[in-house]
N, C-alpha and C. Protein backbone atom coordinates (compact mmCIF):
# COMPACT_ATOMS: atom_id res chain seq x y z
N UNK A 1 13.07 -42.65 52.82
CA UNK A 1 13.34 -41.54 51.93
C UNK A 1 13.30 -40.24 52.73
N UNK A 2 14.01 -38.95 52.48
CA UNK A 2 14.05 -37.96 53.17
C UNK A 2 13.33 -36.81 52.15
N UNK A 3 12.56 -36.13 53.34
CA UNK A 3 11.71 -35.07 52.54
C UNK A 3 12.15 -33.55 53.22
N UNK A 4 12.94 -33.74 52.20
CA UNK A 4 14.24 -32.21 52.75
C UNK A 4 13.02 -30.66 52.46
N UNK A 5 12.88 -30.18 52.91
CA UNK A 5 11.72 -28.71 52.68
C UNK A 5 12.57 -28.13 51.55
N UNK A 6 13.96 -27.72 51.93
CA UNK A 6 14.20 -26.55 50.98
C UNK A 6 14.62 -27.28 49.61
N UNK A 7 14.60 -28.60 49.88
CA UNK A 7 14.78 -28.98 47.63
C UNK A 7 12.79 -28.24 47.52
N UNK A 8 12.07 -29.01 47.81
CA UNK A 8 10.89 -28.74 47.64
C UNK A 8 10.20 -26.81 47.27
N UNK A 9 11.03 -26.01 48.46
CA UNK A 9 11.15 -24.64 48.42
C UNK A 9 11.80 -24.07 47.02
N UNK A 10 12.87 -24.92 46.94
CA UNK A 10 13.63 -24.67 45.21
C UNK A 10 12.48 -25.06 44.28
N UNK A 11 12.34 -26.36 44.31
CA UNK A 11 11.35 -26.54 42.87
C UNK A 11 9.89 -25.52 43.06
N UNK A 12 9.58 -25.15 44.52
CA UNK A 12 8.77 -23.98 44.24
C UNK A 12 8.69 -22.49 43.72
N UNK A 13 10.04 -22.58 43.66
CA UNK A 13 10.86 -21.37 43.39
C UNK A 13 10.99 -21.35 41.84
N UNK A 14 11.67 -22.48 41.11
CA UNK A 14 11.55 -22.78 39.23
C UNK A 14 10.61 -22.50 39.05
N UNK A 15 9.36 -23.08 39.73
CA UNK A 15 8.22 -23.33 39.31
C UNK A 15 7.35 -22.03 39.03
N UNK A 16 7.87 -20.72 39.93
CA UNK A 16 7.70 -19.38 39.96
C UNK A 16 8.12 -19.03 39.04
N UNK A 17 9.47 -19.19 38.82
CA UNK A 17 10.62 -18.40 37.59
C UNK A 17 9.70 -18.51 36.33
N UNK A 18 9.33 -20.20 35.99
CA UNK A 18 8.87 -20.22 34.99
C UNK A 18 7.70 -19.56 34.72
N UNK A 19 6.39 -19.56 35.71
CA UNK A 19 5.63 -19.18 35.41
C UNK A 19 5.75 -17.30 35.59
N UNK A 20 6.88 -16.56 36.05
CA UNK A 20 7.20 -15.16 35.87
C UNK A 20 7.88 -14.86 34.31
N UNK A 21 8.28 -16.11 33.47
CA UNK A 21 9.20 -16.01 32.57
C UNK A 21 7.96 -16.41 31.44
N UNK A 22 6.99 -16.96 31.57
CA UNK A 22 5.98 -16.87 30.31
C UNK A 22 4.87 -16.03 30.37
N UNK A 23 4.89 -14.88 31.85
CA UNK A 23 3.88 -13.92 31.75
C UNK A 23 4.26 -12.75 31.71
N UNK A 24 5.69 -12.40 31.80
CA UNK A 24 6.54 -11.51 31.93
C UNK A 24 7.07 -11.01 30.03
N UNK A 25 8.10 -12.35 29.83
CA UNK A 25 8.45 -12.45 28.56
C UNK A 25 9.24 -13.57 28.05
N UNK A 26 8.26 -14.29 27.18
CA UNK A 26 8.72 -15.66 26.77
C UNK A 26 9.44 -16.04 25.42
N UNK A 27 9.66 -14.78 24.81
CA UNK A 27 10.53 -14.36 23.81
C UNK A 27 9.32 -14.68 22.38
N UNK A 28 10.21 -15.52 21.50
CA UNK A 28 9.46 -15.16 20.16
C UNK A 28 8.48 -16.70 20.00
N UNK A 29 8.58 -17.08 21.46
CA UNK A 29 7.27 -18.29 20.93
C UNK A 29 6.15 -18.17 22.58
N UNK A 30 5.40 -18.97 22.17
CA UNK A 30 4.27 -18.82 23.02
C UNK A 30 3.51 -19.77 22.94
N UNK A 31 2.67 -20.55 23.54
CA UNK A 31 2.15 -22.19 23.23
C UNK A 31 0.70 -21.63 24.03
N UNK A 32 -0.51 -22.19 23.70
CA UNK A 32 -1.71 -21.91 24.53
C UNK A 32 -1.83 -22.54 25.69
N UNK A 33 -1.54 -23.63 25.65
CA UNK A 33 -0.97 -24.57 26.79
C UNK A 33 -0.23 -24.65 27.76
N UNK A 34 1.04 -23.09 27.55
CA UNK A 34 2.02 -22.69 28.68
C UNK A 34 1.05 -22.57 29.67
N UNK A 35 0.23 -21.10 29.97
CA UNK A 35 -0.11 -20.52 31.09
C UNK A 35 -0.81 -21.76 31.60
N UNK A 36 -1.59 -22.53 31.58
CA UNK A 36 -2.02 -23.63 32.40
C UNK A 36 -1.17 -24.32 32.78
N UNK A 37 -0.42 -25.24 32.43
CA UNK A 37 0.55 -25.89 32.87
C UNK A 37 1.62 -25.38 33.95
N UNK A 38 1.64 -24.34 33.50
CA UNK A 38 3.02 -23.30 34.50
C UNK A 38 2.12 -22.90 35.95
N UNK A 39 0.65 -22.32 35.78
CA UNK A 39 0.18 -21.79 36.71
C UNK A 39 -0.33 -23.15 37.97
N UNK A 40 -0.43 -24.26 37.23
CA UNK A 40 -0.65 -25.45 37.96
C UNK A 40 0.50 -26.33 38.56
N UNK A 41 1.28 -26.03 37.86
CA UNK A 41 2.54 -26.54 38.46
C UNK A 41 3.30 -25.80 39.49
N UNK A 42 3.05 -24.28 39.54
CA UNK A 42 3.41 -23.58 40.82
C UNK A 42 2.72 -23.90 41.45
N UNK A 43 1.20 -23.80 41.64
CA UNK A 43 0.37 -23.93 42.35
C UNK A 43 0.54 -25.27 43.53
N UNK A 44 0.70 -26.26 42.82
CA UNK A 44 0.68 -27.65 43.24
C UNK A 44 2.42 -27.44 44.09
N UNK A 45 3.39 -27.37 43.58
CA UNK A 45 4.35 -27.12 44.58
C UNK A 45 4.60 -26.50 45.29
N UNK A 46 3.96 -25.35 45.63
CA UNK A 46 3.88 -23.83 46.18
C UNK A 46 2.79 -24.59 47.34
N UNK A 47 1.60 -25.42 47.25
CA UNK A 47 1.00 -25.50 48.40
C UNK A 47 1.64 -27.07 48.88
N UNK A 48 2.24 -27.49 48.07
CA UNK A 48 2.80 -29.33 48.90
C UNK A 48 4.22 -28.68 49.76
N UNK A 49 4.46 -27.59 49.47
CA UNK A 49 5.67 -27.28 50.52
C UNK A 49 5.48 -27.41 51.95
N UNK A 50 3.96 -27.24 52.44
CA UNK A 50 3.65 -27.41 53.35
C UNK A 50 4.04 -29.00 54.29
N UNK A 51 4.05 -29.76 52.86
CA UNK A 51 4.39 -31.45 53.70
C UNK A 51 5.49 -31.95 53.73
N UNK A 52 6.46 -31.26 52.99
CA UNK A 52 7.60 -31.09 53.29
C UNK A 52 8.45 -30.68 54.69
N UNK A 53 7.94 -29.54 54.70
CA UNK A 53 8.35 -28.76 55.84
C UNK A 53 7.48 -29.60 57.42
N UNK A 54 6.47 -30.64 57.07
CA UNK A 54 6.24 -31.52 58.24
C UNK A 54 7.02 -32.63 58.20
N UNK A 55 7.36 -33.19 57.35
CA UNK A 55 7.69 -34.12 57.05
C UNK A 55 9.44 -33.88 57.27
N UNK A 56 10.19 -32.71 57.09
CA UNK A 56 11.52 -32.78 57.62
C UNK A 56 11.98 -32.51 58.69
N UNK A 57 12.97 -34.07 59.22
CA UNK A 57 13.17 -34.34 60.60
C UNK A 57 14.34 -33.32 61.34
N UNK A 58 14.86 -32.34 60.42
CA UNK A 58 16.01 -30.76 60.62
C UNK A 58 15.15 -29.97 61.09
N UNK A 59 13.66 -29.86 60.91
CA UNK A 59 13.11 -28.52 61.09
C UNK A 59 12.07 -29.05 61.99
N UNK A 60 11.86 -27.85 63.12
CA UNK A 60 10.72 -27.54 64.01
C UNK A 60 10.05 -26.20 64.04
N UNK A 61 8.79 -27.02 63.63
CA UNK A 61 7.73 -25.64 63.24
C UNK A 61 7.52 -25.38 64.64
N UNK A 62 7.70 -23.85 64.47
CA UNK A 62 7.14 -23.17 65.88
C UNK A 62 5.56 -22.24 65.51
N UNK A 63 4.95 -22.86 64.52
CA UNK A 63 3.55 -22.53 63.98
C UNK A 63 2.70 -23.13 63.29
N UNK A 64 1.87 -23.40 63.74
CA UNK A 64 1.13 -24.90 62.61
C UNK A 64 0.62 -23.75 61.28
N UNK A 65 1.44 -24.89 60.47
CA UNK A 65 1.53 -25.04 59.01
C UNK A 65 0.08 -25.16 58.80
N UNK A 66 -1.04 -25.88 59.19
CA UNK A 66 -2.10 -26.11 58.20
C UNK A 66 -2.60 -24.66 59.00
N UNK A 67 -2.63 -24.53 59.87
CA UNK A 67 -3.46 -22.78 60.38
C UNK A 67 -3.00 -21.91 59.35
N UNK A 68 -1.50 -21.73 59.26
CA UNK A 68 -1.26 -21.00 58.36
C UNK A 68 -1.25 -20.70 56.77
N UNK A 69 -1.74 -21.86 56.37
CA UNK A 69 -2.36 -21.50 55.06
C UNK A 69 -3.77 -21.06 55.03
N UNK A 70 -4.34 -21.65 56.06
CA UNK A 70 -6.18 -21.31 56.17
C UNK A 70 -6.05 -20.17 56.14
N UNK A 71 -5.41 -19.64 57.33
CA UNK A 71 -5.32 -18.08 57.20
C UNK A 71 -4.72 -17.05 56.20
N UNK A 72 -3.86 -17.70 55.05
CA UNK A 72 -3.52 -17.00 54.27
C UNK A 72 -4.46 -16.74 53.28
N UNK A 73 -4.70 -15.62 52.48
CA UNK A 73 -5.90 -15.50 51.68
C UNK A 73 -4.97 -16.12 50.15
N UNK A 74 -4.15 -15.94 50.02
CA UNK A 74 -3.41 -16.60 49.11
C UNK A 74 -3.04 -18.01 48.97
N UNK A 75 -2.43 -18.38 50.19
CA UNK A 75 -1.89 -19.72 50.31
C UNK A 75 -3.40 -20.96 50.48
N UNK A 76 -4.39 -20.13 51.28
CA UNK A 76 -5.73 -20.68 51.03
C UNK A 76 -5.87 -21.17 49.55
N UNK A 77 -6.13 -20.37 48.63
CA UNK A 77 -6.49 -20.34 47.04
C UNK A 77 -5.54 -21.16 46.50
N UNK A 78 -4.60 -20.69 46.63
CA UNK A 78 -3.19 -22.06 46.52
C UNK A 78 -3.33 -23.47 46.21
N UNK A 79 -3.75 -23.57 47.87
CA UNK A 79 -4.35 -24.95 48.33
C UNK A 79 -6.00 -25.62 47.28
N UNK A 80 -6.57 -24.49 46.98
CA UNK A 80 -7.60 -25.24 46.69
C UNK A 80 -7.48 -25.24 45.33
N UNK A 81 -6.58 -24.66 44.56
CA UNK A 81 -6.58 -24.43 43.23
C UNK A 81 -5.81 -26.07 43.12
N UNK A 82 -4.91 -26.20 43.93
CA UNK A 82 -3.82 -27.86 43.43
C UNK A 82 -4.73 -28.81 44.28
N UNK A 83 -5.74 -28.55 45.20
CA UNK A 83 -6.52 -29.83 45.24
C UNK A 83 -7.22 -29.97 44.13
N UNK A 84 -8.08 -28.96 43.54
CA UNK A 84 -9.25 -29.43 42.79
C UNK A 84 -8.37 -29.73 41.19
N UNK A 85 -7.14 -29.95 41.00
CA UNK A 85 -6.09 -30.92 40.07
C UNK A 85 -5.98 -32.26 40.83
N UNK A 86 -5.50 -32.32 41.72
CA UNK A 86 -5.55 -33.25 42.45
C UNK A 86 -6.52 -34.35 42.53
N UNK A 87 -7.66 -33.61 43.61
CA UNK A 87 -8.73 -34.68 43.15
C UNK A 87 -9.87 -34.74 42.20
N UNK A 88 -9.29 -34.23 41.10
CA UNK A 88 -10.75 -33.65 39.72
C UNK A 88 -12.03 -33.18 40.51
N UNK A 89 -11.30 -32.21 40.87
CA UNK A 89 -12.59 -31.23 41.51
C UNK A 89 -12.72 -31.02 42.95
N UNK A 90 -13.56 -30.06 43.76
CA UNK A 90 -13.12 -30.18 45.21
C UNK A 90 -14.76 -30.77 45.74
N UNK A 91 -14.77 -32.11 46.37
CA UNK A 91 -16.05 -32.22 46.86
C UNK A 91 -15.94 -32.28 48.47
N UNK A 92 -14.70 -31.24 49.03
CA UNK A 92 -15.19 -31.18 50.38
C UNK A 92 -14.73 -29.46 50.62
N UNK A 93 -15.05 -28.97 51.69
CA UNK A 93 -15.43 -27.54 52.15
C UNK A 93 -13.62 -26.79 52.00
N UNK A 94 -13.81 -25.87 50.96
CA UNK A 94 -12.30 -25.64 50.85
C UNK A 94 -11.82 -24.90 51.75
N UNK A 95 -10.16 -24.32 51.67
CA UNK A 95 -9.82 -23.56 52.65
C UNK A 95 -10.05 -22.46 52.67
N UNK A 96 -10.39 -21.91 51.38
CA UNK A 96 -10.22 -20.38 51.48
C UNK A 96 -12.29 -19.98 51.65
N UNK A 97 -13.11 -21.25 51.93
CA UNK A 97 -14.44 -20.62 51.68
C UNK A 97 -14.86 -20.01 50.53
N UNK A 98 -13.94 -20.02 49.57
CA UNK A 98 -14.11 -19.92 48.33
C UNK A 98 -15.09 -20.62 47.08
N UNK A 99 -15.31 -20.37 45.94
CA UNK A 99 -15.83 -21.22 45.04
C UNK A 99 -14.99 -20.98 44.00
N UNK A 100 -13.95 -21.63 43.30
CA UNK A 100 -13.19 -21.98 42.11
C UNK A 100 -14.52 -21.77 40.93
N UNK A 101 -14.05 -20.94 40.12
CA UNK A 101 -15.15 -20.73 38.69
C UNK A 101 -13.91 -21.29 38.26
N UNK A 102 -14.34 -20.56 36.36
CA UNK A 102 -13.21 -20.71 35.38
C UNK A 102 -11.88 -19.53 35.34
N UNK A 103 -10.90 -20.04 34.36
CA UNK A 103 -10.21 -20.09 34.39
C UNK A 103 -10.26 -18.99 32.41
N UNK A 104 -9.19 -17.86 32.45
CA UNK A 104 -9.42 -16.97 30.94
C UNK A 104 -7.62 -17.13 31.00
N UNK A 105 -7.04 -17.15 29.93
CA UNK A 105 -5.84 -16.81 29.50
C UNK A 105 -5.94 -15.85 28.20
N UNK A 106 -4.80 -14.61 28.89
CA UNK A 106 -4.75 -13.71 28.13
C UNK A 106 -3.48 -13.98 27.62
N UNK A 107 -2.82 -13.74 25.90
CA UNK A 107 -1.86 -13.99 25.07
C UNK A 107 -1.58 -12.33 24.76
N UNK A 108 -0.47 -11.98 24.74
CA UNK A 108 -0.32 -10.94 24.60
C UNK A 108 1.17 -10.93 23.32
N UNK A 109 1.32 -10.46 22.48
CA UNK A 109 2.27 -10.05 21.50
C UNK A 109 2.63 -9.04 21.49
N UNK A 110 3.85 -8.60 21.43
CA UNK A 110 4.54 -7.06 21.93
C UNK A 110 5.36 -6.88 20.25
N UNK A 111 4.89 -6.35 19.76
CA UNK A 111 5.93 -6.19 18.20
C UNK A 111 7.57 -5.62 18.69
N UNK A 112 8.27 -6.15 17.92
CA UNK A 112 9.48 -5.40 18.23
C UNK A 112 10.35 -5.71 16.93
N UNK A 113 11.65 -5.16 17.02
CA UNK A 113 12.19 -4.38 15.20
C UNK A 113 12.56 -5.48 14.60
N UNK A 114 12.62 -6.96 15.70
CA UNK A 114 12.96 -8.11 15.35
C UNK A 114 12.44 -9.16 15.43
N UNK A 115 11.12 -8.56 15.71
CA UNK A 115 9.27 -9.95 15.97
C UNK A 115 8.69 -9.45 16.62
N UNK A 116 8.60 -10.21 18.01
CA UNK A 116 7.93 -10.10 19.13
C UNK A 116 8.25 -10.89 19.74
N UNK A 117 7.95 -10.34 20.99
CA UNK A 117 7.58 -10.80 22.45
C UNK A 117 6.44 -11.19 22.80
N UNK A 118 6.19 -12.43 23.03
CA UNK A 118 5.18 -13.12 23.94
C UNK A 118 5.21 -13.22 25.03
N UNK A 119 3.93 -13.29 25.86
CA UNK A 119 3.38 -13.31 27.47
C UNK A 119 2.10 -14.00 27.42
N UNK A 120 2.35 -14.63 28.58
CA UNK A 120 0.73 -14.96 28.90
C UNK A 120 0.40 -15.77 29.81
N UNK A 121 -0.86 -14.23 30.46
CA UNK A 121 -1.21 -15.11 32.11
C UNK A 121 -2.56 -15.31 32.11
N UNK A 122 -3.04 -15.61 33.60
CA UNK A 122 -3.73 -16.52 33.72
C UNK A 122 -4.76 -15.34 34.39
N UNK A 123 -6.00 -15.51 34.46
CA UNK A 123 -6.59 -14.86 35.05
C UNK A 123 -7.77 -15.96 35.72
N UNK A 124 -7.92 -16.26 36.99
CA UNK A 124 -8.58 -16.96 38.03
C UNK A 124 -9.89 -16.75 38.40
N UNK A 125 -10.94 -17.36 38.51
CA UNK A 125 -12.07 -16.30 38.66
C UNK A 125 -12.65 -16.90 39.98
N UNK A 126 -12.53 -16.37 41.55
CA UNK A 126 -13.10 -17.00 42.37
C UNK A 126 -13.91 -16.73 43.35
N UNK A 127 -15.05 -17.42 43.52
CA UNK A 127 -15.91 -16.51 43.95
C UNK A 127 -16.36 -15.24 43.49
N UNK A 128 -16.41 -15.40 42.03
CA UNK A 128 -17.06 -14.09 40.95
C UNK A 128 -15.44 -13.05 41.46
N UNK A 129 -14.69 -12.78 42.34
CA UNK A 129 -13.58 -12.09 41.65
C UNK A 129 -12.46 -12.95 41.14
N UNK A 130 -12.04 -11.68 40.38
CA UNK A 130 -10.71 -12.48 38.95
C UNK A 130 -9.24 -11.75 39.77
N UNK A 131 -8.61 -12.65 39.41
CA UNK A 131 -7.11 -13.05 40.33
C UNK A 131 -6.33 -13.46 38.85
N UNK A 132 -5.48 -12.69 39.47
CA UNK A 132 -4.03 -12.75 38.46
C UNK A 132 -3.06 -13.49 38.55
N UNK A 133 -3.15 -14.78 38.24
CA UNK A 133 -2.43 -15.57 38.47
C UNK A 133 -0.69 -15.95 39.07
N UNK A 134 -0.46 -15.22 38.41
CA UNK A 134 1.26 -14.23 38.63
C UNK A 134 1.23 -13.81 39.43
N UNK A 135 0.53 -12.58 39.87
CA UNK A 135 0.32 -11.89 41.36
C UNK A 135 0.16 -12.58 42.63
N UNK A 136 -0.97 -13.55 42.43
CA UNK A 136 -1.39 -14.48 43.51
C UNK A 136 -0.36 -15.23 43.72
N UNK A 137 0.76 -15.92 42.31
CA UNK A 137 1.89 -16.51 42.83
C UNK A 137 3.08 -16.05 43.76
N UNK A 138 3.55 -14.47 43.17
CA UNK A 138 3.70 -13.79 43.73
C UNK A 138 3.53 -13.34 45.08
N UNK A 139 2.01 -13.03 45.62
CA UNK A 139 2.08 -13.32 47.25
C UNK A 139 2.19 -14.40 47.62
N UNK A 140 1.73 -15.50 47.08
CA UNK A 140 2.35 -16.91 47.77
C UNK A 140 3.91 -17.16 48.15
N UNK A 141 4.42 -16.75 47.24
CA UNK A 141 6.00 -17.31 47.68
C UNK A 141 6.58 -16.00 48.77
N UNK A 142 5.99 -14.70 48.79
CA UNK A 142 6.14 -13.95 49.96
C UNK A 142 5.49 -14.17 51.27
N UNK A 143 4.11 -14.68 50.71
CA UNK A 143 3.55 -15.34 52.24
C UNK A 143 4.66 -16.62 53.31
N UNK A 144 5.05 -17.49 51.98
CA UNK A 144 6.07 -18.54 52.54
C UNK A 144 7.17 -18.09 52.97
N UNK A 145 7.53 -17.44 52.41
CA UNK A 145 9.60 -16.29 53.15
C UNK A 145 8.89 -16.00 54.31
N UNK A 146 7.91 -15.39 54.82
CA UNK A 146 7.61 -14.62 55.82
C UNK A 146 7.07 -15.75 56.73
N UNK A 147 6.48 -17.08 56.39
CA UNK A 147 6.28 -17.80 57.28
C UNK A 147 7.49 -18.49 58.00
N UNK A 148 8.52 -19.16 56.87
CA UNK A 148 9.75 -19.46 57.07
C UNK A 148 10.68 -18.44 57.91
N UNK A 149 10.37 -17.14 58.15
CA UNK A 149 11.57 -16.39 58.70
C UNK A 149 11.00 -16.51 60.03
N UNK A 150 10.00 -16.30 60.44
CA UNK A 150 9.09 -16.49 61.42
C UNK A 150 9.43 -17.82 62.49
N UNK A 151 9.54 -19.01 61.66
CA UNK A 151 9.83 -20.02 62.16
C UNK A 151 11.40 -20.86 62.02
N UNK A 152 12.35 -19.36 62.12
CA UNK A 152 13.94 -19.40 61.99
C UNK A 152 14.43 -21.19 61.34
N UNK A 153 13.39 -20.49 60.14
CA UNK A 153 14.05 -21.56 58.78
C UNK A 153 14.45 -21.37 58.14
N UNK A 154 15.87 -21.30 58.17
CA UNK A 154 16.93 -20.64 56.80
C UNK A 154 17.39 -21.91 55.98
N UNK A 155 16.92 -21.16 54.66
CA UNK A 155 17.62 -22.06 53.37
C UNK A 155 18.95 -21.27 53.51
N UNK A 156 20.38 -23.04 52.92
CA UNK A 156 21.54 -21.76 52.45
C UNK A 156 21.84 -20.70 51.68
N UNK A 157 21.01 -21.04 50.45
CA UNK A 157 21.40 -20.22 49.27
C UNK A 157 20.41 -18.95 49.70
N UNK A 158 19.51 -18.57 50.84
CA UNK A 158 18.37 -17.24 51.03
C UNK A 158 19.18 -16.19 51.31
């Protein structure tokens, strides 16, 4: 089987859209269940891009991939947010030196002349500070462009 990076880079990319499109504006419905699902599902593809991009035989990293998430303060959190889904919980020393608390979702309703508008994100709590789920996705997929340009990996459609 072939483990092409940039399909993987795409579904990390939906996986953004969506979760920018139910914290942004999700029109006239809203489920309590979105922001988790959306924020875990970026999460989890946003840090497996990493095994992709080892795993495809087109591309040569000119930077190790696992350094570079340790060192990302984002892509770190990333990583430990889709392990501790992964393996129901983290029982070994994470990347970011972090401690994963809970997890608050804020629902927000915007009235308008024809309902409302729904949103709703995620707010992260780690190591006693709170992280915005969106945002943190947000530098993640800029941390990855900037690792990828770095290591003259062009997607076609970039």
């Amino acid at each position: 089987m072939e483990y092409k990076a940039y399909n993987q880079y795409r579904t990390m990319l939906r996986a953004y859209q969506e979760l920018e499109r139910i914290s942004t504006n999700n029109g006239n419905k809203i489920s309590f269940a979105d922001p988790d699902y959306e924020v875990r599902n970026f999460f989890i593809h946003c840090y497996h891009l990493k095994d992709s991009l080892k795993k495809d035989l087109t591309i040569t990293l000119k930077e190790d991939v696992e350094k570079f998430i340790t060192g990302s303060n984002s892509l770190s959190l990333a990583a430990d947010y889709a392990n501790s889904f992964k393996h129901s919980g983290l029982d070994r020393k994470t990347r970011s030196n972090k401690t994963l608390g809970k997890t608050n979702k804020h629902l927000r309703l915007d009235l308008t002349p024809t309902g409302f508008v729904g949103s709703a994100r995620m707010e992260l709590t780690i190591s006693g500070e709170k992280y915005d789920a969106f945002t943190l996705a947000k530098e993640c997929v800029g941390e990855w462009d900037r690792y990828l340009k770095r290591n003259v990996i062009i997607f076609g459609d970039k």
